[in-house]
N, C-alpha and C. Protein backbone atom coordinates (compact mmCIF):
# COMPACT_ATOMS: atom_id res chain seq x y z
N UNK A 1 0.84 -1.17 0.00
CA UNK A 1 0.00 0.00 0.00
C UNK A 1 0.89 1.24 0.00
N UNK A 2 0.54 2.20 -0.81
CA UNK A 2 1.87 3.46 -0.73
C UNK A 2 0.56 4.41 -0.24
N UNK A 3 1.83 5.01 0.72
CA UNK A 3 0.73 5.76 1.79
C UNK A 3 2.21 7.07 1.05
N UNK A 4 1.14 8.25 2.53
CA UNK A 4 2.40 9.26 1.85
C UNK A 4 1.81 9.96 3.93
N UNK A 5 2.64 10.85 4.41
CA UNK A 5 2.24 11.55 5.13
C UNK A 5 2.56 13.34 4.66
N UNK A 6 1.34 13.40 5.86
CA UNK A 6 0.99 15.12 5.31
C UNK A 6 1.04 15.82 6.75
N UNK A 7 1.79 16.85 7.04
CA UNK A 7 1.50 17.57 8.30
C UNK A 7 -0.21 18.04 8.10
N UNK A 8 -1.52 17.95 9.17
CA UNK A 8 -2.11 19.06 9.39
C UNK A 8 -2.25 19.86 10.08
N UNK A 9 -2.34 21.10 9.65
CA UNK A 9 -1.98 22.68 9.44
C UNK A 9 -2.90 22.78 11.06
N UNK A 10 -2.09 23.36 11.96
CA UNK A 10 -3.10 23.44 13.08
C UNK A 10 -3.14 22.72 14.66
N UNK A 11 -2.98 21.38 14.17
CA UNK A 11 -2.81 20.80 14.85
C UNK A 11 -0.89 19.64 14.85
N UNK A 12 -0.50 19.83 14.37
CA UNK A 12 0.61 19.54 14.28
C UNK A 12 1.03 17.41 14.19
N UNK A 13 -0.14 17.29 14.14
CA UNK A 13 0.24 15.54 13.52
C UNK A 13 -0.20 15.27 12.34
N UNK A 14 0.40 14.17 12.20
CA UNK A 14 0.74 13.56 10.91
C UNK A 14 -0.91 13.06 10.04
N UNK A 15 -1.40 13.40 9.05
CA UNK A 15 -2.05 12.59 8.69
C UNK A 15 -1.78 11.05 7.59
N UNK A 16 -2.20 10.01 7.26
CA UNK A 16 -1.63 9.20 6.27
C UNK A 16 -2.69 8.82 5.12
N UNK A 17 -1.96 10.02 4.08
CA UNK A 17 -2.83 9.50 2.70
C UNK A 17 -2.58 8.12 2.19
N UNK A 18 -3.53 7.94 1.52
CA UNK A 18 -3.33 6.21 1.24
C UNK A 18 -3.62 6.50 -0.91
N UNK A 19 -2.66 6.81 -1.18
CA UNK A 19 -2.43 6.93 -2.53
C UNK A 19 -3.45 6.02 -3.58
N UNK A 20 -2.73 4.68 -3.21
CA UNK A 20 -4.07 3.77 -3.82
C UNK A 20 -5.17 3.98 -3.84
N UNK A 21 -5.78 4.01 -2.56
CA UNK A 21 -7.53 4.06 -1.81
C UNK A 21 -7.77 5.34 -2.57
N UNK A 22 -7.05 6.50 -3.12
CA UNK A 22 -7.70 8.12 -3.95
C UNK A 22 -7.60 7.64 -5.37
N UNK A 23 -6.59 6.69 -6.02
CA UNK A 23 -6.64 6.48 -7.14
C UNK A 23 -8.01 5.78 -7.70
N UNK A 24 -8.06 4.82 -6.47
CA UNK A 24 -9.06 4.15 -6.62
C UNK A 24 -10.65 4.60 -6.76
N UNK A 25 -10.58 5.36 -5.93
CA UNK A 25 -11.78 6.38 -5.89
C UNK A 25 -12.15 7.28 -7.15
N UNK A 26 -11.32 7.71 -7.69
CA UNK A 26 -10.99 8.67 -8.66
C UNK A 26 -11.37 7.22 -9.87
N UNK A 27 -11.04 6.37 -10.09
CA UNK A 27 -11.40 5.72 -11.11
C UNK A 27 -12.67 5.21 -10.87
N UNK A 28 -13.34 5.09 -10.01
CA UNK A 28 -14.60 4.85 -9.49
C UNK A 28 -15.56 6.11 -10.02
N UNK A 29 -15.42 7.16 -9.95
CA UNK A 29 -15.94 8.42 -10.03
C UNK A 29 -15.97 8.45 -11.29
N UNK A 30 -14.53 8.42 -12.29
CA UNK A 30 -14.12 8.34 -13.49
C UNK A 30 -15.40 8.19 -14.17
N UNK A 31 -15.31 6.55 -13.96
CA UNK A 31 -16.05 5.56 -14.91
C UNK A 31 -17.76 6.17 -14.68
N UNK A 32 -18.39 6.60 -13.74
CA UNK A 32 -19.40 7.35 -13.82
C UNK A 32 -19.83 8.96 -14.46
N UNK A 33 -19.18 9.07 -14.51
CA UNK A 33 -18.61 10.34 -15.17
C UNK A 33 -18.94 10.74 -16.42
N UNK A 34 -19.76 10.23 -17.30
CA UNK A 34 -19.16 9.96 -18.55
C UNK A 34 -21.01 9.86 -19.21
N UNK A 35 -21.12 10.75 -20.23
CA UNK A 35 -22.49 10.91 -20.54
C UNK A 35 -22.90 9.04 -21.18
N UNK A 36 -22.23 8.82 -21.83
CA UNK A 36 -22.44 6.92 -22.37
C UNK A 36 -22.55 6.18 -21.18
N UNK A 37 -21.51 6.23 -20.21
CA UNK A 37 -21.85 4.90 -19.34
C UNK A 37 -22.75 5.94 -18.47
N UNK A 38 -23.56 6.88 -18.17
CA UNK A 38 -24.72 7.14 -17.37
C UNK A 38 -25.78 6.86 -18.12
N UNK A 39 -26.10 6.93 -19.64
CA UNK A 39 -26.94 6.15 -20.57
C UNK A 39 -27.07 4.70 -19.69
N UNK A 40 -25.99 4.31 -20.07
CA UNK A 40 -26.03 2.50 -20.03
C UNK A 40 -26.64 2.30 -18.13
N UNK A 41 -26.44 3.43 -17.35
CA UNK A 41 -26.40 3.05 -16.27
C UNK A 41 -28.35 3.32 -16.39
N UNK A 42 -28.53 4.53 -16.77
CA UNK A 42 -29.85 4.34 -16.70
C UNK A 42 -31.29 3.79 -17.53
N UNK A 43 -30.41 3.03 -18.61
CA UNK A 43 -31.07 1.63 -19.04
C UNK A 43 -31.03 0.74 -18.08
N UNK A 44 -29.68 0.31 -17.09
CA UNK A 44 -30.27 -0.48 -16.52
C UNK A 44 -30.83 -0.48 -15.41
N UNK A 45 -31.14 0.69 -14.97
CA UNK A 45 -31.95 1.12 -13.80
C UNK A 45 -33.46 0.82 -14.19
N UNK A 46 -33.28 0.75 -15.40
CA UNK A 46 -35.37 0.90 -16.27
C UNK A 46 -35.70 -0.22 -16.20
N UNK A 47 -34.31 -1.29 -16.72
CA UNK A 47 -34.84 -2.59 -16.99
C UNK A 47 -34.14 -3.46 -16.15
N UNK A 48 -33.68 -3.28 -14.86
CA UNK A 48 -33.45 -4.34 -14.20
C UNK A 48 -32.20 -4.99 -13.94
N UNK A 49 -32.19 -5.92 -15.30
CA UNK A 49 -31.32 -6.42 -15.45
C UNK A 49 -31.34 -6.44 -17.50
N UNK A 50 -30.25 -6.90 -18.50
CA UNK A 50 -30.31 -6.78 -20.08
C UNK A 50 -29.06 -7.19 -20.07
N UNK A 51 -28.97 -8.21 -21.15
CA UNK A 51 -27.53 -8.96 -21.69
C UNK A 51 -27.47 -7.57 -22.88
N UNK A 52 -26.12 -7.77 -23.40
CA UNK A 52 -25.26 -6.69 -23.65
C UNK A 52 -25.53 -6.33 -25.38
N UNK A 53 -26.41 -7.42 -25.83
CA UNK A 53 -26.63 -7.21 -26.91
C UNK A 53 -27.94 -5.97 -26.79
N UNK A 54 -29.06 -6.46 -26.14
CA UNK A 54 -30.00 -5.73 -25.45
C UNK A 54 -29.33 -3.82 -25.58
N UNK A 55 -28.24 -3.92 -24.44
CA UNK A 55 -28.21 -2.16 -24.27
C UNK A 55 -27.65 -2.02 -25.72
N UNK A 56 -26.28 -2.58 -26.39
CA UNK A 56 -26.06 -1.83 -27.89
C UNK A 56 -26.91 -1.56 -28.43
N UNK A 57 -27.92 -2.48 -28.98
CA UNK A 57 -29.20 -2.11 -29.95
C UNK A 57 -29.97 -1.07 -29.27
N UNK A 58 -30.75 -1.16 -27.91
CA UNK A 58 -31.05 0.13 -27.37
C UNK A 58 -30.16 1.52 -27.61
N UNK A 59 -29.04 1.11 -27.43
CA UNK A 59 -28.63 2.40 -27.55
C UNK A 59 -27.53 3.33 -28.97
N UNK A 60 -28.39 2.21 -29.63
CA UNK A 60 -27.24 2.12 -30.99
C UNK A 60 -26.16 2.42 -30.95
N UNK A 61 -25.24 1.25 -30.40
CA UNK A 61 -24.03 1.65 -30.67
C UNK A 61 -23.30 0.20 -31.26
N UNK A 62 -22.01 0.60 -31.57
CA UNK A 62 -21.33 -0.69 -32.20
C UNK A 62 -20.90 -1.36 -30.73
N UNK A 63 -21.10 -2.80 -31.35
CA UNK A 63 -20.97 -4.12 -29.92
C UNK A 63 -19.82 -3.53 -29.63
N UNK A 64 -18.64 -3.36 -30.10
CA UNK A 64 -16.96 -3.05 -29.31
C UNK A 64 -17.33 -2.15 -28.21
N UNK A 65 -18.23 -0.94 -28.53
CA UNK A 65 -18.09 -0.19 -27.61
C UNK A 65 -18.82 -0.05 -26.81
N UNK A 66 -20.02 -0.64 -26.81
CA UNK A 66 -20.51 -0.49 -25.36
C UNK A 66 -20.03 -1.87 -24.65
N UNK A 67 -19.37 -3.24 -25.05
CA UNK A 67 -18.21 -3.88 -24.25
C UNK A 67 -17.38 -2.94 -23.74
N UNK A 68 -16.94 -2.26 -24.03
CA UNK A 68 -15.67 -1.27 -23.18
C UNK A 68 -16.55 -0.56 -22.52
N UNK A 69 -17.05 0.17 -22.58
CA UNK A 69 -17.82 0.80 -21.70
C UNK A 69 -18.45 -0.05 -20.14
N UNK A 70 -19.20 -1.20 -20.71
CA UNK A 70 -19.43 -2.36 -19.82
C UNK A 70 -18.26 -2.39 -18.62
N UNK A 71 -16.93 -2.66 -19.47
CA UNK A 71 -15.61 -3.81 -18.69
C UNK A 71 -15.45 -2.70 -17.82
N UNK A 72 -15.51 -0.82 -18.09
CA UNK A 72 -15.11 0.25 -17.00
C UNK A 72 -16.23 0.12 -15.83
N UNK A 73 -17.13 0.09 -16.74
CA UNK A 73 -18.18 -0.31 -15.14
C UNK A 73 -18.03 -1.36 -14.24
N UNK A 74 -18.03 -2.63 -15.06
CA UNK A 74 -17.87 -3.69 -14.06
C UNK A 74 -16.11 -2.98 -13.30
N UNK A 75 -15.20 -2.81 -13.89
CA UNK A 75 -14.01 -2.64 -13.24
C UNK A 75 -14.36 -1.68 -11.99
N UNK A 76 -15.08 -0.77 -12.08
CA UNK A 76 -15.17 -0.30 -10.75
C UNK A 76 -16.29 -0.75 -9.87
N UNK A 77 -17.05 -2.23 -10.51
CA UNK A 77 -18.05 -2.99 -9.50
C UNK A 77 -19.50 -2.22 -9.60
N UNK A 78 -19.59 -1.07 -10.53
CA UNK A 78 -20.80 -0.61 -10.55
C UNK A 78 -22.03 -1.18 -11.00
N UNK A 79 -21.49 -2.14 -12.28
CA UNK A 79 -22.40 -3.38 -12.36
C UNK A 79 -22.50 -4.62 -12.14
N UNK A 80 -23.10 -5.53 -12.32
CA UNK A 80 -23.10 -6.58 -11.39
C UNK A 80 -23.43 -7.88 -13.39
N UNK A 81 -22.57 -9.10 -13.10
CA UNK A 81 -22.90 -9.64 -14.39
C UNK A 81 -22.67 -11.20 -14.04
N UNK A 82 -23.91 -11.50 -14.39
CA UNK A 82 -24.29 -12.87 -14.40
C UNK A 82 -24.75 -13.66 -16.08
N UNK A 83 -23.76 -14.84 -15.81
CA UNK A 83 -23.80 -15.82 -17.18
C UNK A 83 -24.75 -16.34 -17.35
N UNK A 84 -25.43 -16.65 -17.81
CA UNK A 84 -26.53 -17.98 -18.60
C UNK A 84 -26.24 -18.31 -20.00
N UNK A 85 -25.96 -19.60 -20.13
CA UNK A 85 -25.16 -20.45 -20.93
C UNK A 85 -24.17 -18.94 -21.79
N UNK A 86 -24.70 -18.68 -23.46
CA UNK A 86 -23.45 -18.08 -23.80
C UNK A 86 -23.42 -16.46 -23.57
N UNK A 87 -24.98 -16.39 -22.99
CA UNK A 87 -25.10 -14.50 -22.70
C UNK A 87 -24.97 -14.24 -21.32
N UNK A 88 -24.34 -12.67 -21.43
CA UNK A 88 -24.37 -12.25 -20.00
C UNK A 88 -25.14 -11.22 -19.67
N UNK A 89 -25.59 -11.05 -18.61
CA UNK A 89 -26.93 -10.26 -18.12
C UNK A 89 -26.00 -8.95 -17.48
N UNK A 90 -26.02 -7.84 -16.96
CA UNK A 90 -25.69 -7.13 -16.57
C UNK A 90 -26.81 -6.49 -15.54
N UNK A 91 -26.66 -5.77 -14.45
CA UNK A 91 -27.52 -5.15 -13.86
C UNK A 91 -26.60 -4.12 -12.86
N UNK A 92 -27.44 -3.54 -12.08
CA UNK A 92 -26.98 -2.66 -11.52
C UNK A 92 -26.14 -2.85 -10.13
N UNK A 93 -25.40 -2.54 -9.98
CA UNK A 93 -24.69 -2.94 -7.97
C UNK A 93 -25.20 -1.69 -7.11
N UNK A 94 -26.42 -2.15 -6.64
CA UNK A 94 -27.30 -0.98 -5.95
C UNK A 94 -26.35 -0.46 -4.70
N UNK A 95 -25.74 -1.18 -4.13
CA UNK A 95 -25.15 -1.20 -2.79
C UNK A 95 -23.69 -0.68 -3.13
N UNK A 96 -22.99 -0.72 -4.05
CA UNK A 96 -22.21 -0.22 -4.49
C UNK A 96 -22.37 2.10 -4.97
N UNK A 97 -23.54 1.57 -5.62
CA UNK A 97 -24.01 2.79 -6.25
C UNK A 97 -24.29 3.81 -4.66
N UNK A 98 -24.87 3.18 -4.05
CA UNK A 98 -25.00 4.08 -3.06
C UNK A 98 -23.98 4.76 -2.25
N UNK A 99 -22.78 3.36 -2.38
CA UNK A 99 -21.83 3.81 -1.45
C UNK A 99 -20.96 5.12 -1.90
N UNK A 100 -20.84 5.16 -3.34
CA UNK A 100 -20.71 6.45 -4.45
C UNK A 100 -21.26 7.91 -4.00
N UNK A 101 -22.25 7.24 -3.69
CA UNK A 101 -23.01 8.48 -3.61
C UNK A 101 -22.99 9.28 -2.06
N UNK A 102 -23.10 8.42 -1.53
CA UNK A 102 -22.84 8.98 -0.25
C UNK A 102 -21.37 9.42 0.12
N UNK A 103 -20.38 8.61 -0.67
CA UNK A 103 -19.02 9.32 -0.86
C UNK A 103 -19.03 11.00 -1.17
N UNK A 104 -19.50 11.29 -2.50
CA UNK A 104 -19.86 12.08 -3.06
C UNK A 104 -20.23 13.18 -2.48
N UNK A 105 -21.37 13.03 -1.62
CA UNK A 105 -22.23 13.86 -1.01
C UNK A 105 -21.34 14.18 0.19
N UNK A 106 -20.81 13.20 0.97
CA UNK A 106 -20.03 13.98 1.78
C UNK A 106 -18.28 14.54 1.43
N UNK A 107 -18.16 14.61 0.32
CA UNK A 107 -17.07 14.90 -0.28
C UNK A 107 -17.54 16.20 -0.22
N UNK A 108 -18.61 16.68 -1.37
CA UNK A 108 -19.09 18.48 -1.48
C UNK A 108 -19.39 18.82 -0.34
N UNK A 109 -19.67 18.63 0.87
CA UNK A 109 -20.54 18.78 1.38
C UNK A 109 -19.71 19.83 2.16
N UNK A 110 -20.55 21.12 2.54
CA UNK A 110 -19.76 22.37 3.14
C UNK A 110 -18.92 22.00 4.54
N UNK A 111 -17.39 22.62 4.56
CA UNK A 111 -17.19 22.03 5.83
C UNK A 111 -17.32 23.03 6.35
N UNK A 112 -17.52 23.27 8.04
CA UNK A 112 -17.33 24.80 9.00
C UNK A 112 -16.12 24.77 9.84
């Protein structure tokens, strides 16, 4: 784990950033970010769950790319994908999504 330390201003100890755990976050955020995968996210909020042929044709696009689009979501766990024989279903990681959000919210959130 590469950490880094930071004096804070005030109180005079050390805090320890954790480099990874912000990268990580930041690619989490990334992958939501992005007017296509919030499409794809809110197709599958409509419908549940849809194998991948399903959202391209919904959303006309060529199969390559909404696979890439897919692999950034699943990479940050935002969707959730289950096999049946040769198709895969995709759906949403509700519990995930929230945890985003509540990140989020207390990220902006005014400090005093």
């Amino acid at each position: 784990m590469e950490t880094g330390k930071t004096k804070n201003e005030g109180s005079g100890e050390q805090i320890k950033i954790d480099y990874v755990a912000i990268k990580n976050a930041a690619m989490t955020l990334r992958s939501i970010n992005n007017k296509l995968r919030q499409q794809i996210l809110k197709l599958l909020d409509e419908n549940k769950r849809m194998k991948v042929t399903d959202i391209y044709v919904k959303l006309r696009l060529e199969q390559s790319v909404a696979s890439q689009h897919l692999a950034i979501l699943r990479k940050a766990n935002i969707v959730l994908t289950e096999r049946m024989g040769k198709e895969i279903y995709y759906s949403l990681n509700n519990a995930r999504i929230e945890q985003v959000a509540a990140f989020a919210k207390n990220l902006t959130a005014e400090q005093s």
